[in-house]
Protein backbone atom coordinates (compact mmCIF):
# COMPACT_ATOMS: atom_id res chain seq x y z
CA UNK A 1 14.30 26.42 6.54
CA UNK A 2 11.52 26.34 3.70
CA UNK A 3 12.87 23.17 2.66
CA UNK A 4 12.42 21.34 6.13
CA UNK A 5 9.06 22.62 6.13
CA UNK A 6 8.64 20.71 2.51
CA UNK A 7 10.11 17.76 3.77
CA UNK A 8 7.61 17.62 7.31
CA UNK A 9 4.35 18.22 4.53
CA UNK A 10 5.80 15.35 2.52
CA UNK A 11 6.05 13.30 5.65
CA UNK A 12 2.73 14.22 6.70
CA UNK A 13 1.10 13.31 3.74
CA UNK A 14 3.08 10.25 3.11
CA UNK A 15 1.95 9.25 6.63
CA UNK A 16 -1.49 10.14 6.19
CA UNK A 17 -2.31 8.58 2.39
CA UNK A 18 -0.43 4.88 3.75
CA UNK A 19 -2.26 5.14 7.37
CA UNK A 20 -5.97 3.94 6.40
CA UNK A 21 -6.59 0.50 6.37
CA UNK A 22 -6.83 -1.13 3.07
CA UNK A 23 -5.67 -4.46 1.16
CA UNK A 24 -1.93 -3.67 2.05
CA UNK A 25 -3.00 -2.63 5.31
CA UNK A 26 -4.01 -5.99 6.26
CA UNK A 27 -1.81 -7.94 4.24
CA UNK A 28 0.67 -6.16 6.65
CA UNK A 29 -1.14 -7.33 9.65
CA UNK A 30 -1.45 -10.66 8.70
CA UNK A 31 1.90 -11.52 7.72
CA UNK A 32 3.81 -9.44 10.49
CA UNK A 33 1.61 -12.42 12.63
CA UNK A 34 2.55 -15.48 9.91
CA UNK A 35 6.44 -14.67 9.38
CA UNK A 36 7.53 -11.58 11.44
CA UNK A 37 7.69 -7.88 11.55
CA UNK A 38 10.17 -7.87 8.64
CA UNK A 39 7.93 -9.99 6.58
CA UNK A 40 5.32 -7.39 7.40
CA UNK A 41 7.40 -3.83 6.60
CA UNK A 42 8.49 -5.08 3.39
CA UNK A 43 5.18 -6.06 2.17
CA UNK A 44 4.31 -2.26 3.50
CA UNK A 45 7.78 -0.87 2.13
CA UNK A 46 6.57 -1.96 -1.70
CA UNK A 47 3.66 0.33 -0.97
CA UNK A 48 5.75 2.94 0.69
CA UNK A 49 8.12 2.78 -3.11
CA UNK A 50 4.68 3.58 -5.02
CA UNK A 51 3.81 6.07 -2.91
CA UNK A 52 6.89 7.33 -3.62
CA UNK A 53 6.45 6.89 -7.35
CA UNK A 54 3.22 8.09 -7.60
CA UNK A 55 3.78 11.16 -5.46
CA UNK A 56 7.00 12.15 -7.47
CA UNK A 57 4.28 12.41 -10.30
CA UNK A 58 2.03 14.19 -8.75
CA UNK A 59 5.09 17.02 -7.34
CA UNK A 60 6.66 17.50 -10.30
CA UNK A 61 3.31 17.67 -12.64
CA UNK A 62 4.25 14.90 -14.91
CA UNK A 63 1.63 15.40 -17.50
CA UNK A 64 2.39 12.99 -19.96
CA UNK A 65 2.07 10.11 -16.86
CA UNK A 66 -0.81 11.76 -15.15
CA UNK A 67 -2.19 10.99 -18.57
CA UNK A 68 -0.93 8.00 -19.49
CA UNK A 69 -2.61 6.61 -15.91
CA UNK A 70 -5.65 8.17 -16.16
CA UNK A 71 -6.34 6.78 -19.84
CA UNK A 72 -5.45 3.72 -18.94
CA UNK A 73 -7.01 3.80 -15.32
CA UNK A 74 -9.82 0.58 -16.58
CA UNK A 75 -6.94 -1.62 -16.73
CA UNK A 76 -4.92 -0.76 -13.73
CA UNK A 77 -8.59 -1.65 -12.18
CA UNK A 78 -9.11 -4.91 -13.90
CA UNK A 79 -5.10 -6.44 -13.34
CA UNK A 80 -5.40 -4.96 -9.64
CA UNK A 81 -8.85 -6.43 -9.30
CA UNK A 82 -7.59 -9.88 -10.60
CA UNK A 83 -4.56 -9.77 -8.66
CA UNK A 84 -6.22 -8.96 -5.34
CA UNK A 85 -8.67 -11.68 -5.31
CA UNK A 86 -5.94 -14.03 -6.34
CA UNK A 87 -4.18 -13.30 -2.96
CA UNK A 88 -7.55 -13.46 -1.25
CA UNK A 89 -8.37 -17.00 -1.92
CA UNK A 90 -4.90 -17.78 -1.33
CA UNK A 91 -5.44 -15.70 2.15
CA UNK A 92 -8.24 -17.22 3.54
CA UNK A 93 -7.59 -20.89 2.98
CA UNK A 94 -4.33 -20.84 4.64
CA UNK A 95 -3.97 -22.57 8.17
CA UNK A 96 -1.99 -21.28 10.50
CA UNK A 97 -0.12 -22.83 13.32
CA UNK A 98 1.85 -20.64 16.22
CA UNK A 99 4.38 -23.12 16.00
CA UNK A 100 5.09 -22.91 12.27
CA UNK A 101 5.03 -19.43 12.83
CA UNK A 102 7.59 -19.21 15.40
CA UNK A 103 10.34 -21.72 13.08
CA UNK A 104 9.48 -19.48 10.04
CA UNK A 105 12.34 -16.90 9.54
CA UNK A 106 12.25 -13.59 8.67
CA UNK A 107 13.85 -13.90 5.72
CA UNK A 108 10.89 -16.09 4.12
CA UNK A 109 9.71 -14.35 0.71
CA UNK A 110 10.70 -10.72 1.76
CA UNK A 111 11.17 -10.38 -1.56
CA UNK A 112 7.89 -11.73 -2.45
CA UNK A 113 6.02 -9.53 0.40
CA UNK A 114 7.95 -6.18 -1.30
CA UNK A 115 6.51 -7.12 -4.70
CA UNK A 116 3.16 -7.95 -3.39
CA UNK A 117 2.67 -4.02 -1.61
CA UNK A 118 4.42 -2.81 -4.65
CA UNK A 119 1.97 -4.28 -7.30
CA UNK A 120 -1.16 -3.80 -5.56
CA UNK A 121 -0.37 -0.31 -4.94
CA UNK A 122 0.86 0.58 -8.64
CA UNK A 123 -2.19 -0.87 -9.85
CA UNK A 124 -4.46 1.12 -7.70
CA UNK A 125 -5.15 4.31 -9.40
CA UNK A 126 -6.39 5.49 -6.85
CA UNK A 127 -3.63 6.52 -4.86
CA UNK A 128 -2.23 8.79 -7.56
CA UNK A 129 -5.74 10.28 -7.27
CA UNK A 130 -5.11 10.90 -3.89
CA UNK A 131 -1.91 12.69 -4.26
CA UNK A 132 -3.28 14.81 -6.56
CA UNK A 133 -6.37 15.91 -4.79
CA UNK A 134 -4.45 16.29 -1.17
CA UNK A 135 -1.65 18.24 -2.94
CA UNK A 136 -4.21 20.30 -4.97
CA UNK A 137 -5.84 20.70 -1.11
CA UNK A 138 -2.41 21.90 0.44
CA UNK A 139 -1.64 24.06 -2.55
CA UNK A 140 1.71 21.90 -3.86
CA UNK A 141 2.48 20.45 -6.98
CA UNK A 142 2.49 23.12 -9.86
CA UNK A 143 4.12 25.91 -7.48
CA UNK A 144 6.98 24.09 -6.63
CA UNK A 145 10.69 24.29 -8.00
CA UNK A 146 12.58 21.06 -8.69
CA UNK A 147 14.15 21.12 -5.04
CA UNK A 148 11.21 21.43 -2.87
CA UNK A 149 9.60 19.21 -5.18
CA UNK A 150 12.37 16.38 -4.31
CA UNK A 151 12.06 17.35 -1.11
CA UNK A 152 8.37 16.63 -0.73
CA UNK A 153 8.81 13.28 -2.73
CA UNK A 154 11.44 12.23 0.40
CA UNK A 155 8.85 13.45 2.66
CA UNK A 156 6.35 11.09 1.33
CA UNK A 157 8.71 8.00 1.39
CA UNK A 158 9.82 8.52 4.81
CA UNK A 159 6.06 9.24 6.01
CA UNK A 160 4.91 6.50 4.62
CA UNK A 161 7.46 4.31 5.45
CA UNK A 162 7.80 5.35 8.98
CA UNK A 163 3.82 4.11 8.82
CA UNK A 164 4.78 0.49 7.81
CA UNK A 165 7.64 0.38 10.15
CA UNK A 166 5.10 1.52 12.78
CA UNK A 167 1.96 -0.78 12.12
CA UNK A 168 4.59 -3.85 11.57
CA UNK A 169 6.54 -3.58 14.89
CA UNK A 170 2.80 -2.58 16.51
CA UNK A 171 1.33 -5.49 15.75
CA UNK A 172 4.62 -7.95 16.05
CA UNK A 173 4.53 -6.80 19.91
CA UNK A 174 1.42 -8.28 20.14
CA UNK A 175 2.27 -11.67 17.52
CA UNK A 176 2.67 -13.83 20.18
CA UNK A 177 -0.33 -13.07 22.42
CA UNK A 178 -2.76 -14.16 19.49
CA UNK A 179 -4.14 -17.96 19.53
CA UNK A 180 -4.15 -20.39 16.10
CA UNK A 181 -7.76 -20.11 16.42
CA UNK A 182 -7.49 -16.14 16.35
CA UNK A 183 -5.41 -16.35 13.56
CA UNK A 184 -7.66 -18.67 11.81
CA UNK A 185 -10.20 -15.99 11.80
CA UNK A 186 -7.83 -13.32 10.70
CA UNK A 187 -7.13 -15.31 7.62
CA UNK A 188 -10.51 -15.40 6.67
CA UNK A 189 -11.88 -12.35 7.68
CA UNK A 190 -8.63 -10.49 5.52
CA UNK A 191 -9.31 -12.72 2.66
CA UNK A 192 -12.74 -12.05 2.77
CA UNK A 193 -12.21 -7.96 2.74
CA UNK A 194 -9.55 -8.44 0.04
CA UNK A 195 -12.01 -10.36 -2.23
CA UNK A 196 -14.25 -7.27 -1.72
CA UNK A 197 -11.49 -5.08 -2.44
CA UNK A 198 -10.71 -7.48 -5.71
CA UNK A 199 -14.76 -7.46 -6.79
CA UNK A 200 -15.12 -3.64 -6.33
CA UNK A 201 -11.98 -2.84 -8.64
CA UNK A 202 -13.68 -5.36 -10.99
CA UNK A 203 -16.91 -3.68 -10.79
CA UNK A 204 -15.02 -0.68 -11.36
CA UNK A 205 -13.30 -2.04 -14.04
CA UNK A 206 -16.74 -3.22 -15.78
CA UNK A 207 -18.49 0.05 -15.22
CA UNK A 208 -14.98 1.57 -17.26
CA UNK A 209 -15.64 -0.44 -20.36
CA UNK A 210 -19.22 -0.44 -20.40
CA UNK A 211 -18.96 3.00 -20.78
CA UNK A 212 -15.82 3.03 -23.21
């Protein structure tokens, strides 16, 4: 019984740290609209596989990681930052078409979509910030054994996967509905926030070494 409540908090918090809208977020959106709601949940599931990662470091108390990440958190910011703005130029000067979007298959660069959440995510120290402060909030982490802290970890890749599954079928109900025109401005208005995304880590980044 303890152990289902474990696994309900990991799927809770798995749920909750994926859920806000960020660069993966819309990335997500946007190609759940281009190339289909598979397109869409593996570009989320290479997020939900960090979260996984990062929250199996946080559970267990890996201190030799935790360290490792934070020592090296500058340059996590700086490849991140790159990386992020590389996608949003590449974003927002893409023209879509509804029909284009309607021959594309499925199967177009899941692969590509998985590595894309998983990259941006591992390079975002953020989010193993995160699972330390909201397991530090809920009281996990340190006080559990190796089972419960397994369990949590499976908790936290079904929440957060359940959120991509969720967000990608959400929005593919609604694919068809949305005009060139509309997702024109989509383009743009993603590549646009991931640029900011990209020039914050970078700022980030900057403030890290000017201060080294």
């Amino acid at each position: 019984m303890e152990e289902i409540w474990v696994l309900l908090q990991g799927i809770v918090l798995g749920f909750a740290i994926a859920a806000p809208v960020g660069p993966i977020g819309l990335l997500c959106i946007r190609r759940t609209l281009h190339h289909g709601p598979l397109m869409g949940f593996f570009t989320g599931f290479g997020a939900a596989i960090a979260d996984t990662f990062y929250g199996a470091i946080a559970a267990f108390g890996v201190s030799t990681a935790l360290s490792f990440l934070r020592g090296h958190e500058t340059a996590f910011q700086l490849v991140g930052g790159i990386f992020l703005l590389v996608v949003a130029v590449r974003t927002y000067r893409q023209h879509p078409s509804t029909q284009e979007q309607e021959a594309a298959p499925d199967t177009k660069s899941w692969f590509t979509g998985f590595m894309t959440g998983l990259s941006l995510t591992l390079t975002n120290p953020a989010t193993i910030m995160a699972f330390i402060a909201i397991f530090a909030g809920f009281g996990l982490g340190g006080t559990l054994d190796r089972l419960e802290a397994s369990t949590l970890v499976l908790g936290v890749f079904l929440g957060s996967s359940l959120w991509w599954l969720t967000l990608s079928m959400g929005v593919a109900a609604v694919r068809h509905r949305i005009s060139d025109r509309a997702l024109a401005m989509l383009n743009h208005c993603t590549g646009l926030a991931l640029g900011a995304f990209g020039l914050w880590a970078l700022g980030m980044a900057a403030t890290g070494i000017a201060g080294a």
